[in-house]
N, C-alpha and C. Protein backbone atom coordinates (compact mmCIF):
# COMPACT_ATOMS: atom_id res chain seq x y z
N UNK A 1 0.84 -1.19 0.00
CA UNK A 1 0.00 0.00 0.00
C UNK A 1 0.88 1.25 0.00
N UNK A 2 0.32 2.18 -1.26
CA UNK A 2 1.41 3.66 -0.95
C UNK A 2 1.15 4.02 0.82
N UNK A 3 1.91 5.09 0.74
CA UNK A 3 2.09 5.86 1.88
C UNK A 3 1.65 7.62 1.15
N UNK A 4 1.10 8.30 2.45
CA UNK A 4 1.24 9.51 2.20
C UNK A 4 2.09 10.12 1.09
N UNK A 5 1.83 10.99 0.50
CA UNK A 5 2.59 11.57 -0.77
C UNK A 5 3.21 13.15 0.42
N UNK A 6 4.35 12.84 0.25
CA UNK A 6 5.18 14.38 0.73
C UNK A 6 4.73 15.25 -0.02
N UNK A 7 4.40 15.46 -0.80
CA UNK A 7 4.16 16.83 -1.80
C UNK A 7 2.85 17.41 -0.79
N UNK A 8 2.05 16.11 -0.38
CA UNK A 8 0.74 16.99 0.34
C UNK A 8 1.37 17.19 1.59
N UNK A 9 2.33 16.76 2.36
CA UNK A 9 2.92 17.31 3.59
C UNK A 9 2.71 19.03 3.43
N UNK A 10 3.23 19.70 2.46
CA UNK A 10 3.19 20.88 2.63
C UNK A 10 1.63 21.47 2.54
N UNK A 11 0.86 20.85 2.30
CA UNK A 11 -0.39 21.29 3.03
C UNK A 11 -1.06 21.01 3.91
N UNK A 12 -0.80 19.86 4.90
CA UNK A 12 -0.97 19.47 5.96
C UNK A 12 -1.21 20.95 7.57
N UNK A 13 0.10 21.69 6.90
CA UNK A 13 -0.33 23.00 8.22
C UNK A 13 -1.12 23.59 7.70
N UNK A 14 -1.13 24.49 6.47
CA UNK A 14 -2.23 25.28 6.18
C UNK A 14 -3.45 24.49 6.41
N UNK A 15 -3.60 23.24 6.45
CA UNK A 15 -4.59 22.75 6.32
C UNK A 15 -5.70 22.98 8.21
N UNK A 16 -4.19 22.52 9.15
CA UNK A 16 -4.79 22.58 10.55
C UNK A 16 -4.53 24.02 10.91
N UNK A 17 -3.88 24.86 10.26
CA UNK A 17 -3.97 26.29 10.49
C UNK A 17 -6.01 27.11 10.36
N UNK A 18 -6.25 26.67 8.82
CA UNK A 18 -7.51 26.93 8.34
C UNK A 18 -8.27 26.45 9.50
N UNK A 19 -8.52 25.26 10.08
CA UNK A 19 -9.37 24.70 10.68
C UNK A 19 -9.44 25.78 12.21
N UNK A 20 -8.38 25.81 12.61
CA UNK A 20 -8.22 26.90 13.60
C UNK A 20 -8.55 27.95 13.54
N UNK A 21 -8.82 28.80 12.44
CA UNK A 21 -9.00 29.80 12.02
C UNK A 21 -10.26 30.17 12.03
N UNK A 22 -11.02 29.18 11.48
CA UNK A 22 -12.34 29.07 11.54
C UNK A 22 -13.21 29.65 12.87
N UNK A 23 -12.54 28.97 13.50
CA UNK A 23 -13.25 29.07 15.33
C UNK A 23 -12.84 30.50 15.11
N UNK A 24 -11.54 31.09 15.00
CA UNK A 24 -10.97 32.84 15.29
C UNK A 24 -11.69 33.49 14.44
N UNK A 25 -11.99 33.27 13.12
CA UNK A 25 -12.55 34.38 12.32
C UNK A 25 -14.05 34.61 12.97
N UNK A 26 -14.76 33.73 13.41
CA UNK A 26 -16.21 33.81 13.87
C UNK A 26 -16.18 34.60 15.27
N UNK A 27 -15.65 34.36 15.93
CA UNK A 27 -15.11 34.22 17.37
C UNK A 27 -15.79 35.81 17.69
N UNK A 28 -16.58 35.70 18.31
CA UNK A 28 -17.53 36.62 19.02
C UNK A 28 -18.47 37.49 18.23
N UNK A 29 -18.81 37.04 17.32
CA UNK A 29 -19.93 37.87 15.90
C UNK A 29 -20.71 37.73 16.08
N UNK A 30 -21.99 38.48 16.64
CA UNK A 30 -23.39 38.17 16.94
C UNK A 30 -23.83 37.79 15.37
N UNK A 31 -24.72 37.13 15.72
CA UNK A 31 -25.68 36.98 14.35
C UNK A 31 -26.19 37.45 13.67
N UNK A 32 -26.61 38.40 14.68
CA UNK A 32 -27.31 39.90 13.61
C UNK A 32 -26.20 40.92 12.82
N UNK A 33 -25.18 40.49 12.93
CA UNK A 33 -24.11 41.35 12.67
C UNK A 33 -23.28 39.94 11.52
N UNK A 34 -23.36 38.95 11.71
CA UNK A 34 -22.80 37.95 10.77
C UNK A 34 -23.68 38.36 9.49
N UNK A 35 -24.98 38.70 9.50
CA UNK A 35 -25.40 38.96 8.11
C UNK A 35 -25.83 40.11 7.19
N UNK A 36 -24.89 41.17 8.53
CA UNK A 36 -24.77 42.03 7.60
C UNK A 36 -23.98 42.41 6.60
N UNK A 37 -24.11 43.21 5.29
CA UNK A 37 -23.42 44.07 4.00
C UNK A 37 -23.15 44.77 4.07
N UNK A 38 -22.14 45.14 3.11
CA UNK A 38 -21.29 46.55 3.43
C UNK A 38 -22.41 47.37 1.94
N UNK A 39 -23.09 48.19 1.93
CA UNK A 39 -24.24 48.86 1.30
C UNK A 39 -24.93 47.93 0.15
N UNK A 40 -25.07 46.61 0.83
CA UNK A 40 -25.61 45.47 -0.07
C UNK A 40 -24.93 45.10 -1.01
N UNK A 41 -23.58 45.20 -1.40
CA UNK A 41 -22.63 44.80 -2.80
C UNK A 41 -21.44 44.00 -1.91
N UNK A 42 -21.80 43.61 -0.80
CA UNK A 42 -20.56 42.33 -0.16
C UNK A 42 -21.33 41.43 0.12
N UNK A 43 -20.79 40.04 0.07
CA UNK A 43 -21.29 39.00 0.76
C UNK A 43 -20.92 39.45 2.54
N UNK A 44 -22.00 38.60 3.08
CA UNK A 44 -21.82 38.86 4.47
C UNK A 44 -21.14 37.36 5.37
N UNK A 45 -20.90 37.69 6.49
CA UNK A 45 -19.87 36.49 7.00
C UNK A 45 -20.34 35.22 7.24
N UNK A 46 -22.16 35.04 7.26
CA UNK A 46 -22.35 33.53 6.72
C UNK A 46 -22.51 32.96 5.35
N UNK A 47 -22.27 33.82 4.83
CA UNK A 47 -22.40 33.40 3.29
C UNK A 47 -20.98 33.35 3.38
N UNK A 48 -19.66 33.62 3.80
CA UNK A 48 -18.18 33.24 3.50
C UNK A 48 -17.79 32.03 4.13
N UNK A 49 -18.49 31.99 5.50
CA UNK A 49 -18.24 30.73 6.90
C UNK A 49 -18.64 29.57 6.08
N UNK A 50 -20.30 29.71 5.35
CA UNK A 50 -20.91 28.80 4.65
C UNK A 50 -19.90 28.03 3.55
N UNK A 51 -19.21 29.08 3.03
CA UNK A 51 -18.85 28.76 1.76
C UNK A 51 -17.41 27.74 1.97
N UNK A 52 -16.53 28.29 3.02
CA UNK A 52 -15.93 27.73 3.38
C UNK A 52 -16.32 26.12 4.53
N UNK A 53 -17.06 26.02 4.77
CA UNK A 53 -17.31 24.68 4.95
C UNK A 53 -17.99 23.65 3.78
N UNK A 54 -18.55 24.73 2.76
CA UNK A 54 -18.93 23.79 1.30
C UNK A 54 -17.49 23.41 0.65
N UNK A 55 -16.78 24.27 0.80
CA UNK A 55 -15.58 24.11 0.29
C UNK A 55 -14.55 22.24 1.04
N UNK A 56 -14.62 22.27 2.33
CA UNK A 56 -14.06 21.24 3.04
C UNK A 56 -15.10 20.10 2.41
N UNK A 57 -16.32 20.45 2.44
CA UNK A 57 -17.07 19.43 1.76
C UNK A 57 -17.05 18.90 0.37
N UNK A 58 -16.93 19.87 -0.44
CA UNK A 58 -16.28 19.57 -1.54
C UNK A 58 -15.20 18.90 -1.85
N UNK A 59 -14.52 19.02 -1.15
CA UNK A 59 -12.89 18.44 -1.39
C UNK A 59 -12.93 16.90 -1.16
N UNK A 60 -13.42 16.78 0.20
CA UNK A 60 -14.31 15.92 1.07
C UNK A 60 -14.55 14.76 -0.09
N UNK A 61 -15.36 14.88 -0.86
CA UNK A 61 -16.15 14.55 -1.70
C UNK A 61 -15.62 14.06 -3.06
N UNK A 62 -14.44 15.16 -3.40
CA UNK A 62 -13.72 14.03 -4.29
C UNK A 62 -12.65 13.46 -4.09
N UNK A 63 -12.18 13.57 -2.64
CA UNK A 63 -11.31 12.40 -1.73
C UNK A 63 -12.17 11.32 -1.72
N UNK A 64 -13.29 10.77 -2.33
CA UNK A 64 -14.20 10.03 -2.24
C UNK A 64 -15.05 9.58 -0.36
N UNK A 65 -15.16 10.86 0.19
CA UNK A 65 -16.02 10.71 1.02
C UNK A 65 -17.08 10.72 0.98
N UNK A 66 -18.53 10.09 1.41
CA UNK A 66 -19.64 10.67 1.00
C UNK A 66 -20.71 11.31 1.62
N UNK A 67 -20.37 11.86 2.92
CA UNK A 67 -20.76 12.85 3.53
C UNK A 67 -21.13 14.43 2.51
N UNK A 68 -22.42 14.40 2.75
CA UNK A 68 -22.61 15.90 2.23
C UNK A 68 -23.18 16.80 3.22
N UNK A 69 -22.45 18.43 2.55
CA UNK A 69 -22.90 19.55 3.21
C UNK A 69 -24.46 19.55 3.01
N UNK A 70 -24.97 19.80 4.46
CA UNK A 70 -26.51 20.06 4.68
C UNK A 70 -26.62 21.15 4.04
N UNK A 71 -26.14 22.02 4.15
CA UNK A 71 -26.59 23.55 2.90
C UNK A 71 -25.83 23.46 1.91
N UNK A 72 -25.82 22.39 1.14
CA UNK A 72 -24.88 22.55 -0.35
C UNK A 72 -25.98 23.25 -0.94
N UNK A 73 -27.28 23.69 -1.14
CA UNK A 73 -28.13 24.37 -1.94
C UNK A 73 -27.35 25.90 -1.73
N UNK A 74 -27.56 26.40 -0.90
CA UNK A 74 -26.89 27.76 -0.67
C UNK A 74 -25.68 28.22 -0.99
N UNK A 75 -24.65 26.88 -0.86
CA UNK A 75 -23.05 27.35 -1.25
C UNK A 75 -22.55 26.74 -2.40
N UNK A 76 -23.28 25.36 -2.76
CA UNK A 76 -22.45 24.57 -3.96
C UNK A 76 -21.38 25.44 -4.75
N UNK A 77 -20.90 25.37 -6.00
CA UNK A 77 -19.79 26.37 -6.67
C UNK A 77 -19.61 27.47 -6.43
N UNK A 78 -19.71 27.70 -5.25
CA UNK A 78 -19.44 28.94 -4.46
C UNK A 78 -20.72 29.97 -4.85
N UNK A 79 -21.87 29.55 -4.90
CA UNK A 79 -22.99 29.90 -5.48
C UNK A 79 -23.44 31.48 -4.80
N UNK A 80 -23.81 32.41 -5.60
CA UNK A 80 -23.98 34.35 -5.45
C UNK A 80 -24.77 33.84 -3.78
N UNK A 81 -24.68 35.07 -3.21
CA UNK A 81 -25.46 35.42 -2.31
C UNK A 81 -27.01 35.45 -2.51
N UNK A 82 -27.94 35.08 -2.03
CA UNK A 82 -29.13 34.88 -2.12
C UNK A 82 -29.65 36.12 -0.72
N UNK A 83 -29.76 37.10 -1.02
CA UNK A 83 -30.95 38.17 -0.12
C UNK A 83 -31.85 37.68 0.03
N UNK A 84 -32.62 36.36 -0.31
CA UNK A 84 -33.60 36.32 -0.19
C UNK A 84 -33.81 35.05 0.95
N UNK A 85 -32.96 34.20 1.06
CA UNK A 85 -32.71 32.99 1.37
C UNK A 85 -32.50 32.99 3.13
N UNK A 86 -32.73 32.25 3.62
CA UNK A 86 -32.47 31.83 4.86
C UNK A 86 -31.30 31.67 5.23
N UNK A 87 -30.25 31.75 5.11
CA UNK A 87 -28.95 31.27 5.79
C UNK A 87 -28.76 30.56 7.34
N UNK A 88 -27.88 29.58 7.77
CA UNK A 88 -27.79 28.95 8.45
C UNK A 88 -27.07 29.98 9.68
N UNK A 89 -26.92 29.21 10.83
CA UNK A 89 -26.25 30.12 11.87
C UNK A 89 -25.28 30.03 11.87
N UNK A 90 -24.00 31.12 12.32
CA UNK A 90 -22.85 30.44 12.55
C UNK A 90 -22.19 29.70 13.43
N UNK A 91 -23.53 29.30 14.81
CA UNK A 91 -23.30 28.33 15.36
C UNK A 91 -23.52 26.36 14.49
N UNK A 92 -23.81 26.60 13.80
CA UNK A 92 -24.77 25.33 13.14
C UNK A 92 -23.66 25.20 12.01
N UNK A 93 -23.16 26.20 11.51
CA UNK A 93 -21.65 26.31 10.26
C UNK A 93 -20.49 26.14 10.91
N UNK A 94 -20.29 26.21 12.27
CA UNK A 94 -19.18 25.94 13.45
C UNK A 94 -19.39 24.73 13.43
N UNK A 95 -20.38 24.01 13.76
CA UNK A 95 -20.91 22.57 14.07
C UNK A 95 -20.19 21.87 13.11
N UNK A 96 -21.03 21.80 11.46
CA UNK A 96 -20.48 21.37 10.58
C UNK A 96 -18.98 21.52 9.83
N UNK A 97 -18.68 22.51 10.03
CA UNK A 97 -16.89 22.49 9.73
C UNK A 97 -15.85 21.81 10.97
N UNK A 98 -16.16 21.34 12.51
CA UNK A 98 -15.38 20.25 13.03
C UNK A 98 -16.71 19.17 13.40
N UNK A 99 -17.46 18.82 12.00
CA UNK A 99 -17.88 17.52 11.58
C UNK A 99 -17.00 16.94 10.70
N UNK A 100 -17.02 17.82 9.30
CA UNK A 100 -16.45 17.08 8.11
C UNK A 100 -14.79 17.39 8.33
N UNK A 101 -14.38 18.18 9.15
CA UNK A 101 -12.69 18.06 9.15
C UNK A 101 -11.61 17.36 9.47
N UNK A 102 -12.75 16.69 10.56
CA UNK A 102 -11.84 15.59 11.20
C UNK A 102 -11.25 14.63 9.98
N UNK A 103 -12.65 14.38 9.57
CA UNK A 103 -13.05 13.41 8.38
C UNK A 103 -12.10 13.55 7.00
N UNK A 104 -11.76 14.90 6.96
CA UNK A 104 -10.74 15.40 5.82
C UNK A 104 -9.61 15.06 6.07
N UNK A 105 -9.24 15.56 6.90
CA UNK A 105 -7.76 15.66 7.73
C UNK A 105 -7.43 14.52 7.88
N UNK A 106 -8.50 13.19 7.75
CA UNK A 106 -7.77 11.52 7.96
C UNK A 106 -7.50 11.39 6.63
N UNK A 107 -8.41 11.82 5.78
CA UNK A 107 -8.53 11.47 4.11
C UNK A 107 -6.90 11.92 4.14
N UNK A 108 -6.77 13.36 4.15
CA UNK A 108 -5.09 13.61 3.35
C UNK A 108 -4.29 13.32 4.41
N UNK A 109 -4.45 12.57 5.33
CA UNK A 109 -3.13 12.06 6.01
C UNK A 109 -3.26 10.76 4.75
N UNK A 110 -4.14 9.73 4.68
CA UNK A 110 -3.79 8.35 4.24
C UNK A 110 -4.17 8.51 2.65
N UNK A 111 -4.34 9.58 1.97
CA UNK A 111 -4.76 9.49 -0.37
C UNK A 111 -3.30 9.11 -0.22
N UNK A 112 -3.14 8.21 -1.52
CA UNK A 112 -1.97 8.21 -1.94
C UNK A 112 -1.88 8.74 -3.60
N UNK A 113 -0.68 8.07 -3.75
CA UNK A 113 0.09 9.10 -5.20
C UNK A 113 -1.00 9.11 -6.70
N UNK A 114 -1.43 7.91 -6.10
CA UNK A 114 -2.14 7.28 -7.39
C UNK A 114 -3.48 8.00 -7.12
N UNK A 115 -4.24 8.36 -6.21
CA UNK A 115 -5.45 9.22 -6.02
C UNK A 115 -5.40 10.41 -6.94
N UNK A 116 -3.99 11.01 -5.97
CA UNK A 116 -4.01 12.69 -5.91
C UNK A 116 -3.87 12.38 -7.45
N UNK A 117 -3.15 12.16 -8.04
CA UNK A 117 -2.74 12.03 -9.81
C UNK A 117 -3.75 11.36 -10.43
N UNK A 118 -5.23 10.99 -10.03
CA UNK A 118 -6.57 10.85 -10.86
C UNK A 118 -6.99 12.27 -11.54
N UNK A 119 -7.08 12.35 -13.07
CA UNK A 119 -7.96 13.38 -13.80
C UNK A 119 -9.57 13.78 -12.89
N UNK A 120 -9.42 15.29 -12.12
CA UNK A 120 -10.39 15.73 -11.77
C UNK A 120 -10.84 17.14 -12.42
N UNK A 121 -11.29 17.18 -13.44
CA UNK A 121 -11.89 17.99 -14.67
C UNK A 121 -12.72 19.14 -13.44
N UNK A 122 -11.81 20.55 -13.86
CA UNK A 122 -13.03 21.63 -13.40
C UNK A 122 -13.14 22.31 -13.91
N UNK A 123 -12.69 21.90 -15.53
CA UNK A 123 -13.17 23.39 -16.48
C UNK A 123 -13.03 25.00 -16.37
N UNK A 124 -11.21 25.09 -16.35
CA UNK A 124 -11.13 26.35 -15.95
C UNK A 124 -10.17 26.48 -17.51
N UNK A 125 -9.46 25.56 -17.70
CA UNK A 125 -9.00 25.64 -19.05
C UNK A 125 -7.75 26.12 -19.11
N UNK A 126 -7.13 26.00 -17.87
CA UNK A 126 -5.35 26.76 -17.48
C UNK A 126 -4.60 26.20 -17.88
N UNK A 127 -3.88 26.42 -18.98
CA UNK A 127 -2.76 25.26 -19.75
C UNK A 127 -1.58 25.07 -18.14
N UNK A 128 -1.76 25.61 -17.53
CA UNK A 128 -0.55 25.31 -16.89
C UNK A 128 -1.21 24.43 -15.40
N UNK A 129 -1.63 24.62 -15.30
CA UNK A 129 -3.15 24.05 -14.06
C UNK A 129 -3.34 21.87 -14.74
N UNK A 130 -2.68 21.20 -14.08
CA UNK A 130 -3.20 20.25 -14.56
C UNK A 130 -4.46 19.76 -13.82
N UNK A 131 -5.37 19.22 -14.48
CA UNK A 131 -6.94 19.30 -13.96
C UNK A 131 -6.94 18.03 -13.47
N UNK A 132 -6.58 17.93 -11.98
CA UNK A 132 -6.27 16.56 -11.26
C UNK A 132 -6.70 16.65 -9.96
N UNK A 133 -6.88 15.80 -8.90
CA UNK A 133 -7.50 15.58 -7.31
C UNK A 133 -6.09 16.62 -6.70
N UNK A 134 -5.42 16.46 -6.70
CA UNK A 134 -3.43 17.01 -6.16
C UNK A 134 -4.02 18.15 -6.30
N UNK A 135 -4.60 18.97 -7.16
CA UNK A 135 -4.45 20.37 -7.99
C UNK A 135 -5.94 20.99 -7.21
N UNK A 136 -7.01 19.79 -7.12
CA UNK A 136 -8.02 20.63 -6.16
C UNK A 136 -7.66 20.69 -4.78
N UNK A 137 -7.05 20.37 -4.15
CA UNK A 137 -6.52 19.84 -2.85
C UNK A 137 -6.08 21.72 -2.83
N UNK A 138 -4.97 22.10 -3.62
CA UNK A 138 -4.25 23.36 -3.57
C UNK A 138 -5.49 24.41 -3.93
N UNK A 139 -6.27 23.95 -4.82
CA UNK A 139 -7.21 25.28 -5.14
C UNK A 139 -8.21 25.37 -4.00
N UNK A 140 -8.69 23.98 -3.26
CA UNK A 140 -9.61 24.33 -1.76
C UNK A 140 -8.88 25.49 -0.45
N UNK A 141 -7.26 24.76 -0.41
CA UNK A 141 -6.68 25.73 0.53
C UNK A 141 -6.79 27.13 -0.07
N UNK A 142 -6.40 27.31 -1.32
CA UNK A 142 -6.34 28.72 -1.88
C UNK A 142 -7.59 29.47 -1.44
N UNK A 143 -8.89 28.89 -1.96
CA UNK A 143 -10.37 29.69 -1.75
C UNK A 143 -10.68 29.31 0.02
N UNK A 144 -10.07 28.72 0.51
CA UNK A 144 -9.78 29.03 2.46
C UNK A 144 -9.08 29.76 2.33
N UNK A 145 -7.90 29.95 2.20
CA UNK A 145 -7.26 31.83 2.72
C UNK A 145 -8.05 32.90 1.83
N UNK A 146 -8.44 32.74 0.86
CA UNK A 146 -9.28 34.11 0.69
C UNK A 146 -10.59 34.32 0.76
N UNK A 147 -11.01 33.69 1.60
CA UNK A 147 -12.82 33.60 2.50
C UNK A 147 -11.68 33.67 3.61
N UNK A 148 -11.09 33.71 4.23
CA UNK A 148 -10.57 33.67 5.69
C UNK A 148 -10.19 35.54 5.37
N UNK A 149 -9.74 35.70 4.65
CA UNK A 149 -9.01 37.53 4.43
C UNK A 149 -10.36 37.98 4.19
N UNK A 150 -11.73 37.60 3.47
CA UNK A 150 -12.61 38.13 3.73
C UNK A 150 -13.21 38.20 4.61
N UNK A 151 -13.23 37.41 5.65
CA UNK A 151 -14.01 37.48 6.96
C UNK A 151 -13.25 38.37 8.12
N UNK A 152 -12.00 38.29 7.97
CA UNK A 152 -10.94 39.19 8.48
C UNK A 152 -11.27 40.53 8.53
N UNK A 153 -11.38 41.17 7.10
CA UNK A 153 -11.76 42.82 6.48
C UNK A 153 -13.54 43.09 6.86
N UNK A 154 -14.20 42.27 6.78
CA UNK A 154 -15.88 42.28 7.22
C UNK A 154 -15.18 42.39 9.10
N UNK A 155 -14.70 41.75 9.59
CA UNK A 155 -14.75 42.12 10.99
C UNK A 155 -14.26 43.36 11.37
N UNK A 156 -13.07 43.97 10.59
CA UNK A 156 -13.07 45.18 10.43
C UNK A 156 -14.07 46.64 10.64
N UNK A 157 -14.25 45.43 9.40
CA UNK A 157 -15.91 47.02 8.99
C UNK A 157 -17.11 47.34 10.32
N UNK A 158 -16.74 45.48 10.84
CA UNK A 158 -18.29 46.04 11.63
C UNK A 158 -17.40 46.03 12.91
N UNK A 159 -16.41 46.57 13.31
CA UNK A 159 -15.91 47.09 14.37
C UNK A 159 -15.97 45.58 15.34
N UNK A 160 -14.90 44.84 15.22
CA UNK A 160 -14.46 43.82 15.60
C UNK A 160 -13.28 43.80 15.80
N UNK A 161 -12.64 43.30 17.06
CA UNK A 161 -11.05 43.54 16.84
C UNK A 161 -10.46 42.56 15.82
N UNK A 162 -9.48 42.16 15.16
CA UNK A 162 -8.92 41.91 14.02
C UNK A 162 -8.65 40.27 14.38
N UNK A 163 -9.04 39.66 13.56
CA UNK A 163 -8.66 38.08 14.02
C UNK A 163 -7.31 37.60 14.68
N UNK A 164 -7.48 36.80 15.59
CA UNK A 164 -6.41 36.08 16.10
C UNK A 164 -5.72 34.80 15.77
N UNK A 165 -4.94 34.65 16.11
CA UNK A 165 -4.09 33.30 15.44
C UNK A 165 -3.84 32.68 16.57
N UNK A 166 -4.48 32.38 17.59
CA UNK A 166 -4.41 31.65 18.64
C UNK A 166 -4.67 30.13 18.66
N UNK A 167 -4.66 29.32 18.64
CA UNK A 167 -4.08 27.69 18.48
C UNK A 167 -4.43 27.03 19.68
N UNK A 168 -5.86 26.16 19.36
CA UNK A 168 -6.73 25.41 20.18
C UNK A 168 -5.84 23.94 20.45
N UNK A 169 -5.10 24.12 21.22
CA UNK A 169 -4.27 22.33 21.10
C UNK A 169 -5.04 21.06 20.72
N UNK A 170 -6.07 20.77 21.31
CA UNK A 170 -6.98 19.90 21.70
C UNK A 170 -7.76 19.65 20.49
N UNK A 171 -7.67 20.75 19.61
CA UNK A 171 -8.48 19.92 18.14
C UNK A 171 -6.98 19.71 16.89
N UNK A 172 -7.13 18.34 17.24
CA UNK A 172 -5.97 17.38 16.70
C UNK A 172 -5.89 17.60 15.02
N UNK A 173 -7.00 18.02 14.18
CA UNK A 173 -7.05 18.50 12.78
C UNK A 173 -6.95 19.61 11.87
């Protein structure tokens, strides 16, 4: 049986960094204030929290897990903001992102070489981008740090002190 592929070692921290982050970027946002816009032309911080746990789910998913996000209607391909829509809490989007992470975080400790190097087609058409499982692995962390810098600048706006990087020992993923 392969072993872990080193190439994903180097995403292994960003990976338990993100997860940590999660808890800090939310970390004291009333609710009524998680859904607010900056003059209605921003997404607001459960539509980013959301998106980023569709995102772990996604990935999730073509690590061949088959757990799905309960609000994939709302976030699937990173799907527009809906004004009109119900959004979930960010206690209930806390819930579900250390549901499916644990669950991730075992997946890329044990994919091996032959996974990550399966053709995973996402139709972006980047001659230099090979369209493979390895290559979504890097594009999930990518769209986690920039939903994490957006939730960062929204805490800003609504007068929040600035996220912390403080490091929960006890969640092992």
């Amino acid at each position: 049986m392969e072993t872990t592929v080193s190439r994903l070692q180097l995403i292994i921290p960003a990976y338990r960094m993100h997860t940590q982050q999660f808890n800090n970027a939310i970390a004291g946002i009333n609710e009524a204030d998680a859904l607010k816009r900056v003059e209605d032309r921003t997404n607001h911080i459960v539509w980013m929290a959301g998106n980023l746990v569709n995102c772990r789910y996604w990935l999730a998913n073509i690590l061949g897990i088959a757990d799905k996000d309960p609000n994939e209607a709302l976030f699937k391909d990173a799907k527009a903001l809906d004004a009109t829509a119900t959004y979930p809490t960010l206690a209930a989007l806390k819930e579900e992102w250390h549901k499916i992470s644990p669950l991730l975080f075992q997946k890329l400790q044990t994919v091996t070489d032959a996974e990550l190097n399966e053709a995973y087609p996402f139709g972006m058409g980047v001659g230099f981008v090979e369209e493979n499982k390895l290559n979504m692995v890097g594009m999930c962390i990518g769209r986690e740090d920039y939903l994490f810098g957006q939730i960062g600048l929204m805490r800003r706006i609504l007068d929040y002190p600035g996220m912390k990087y403080d490091v929960d020992e006890s969640i092992p993923y």
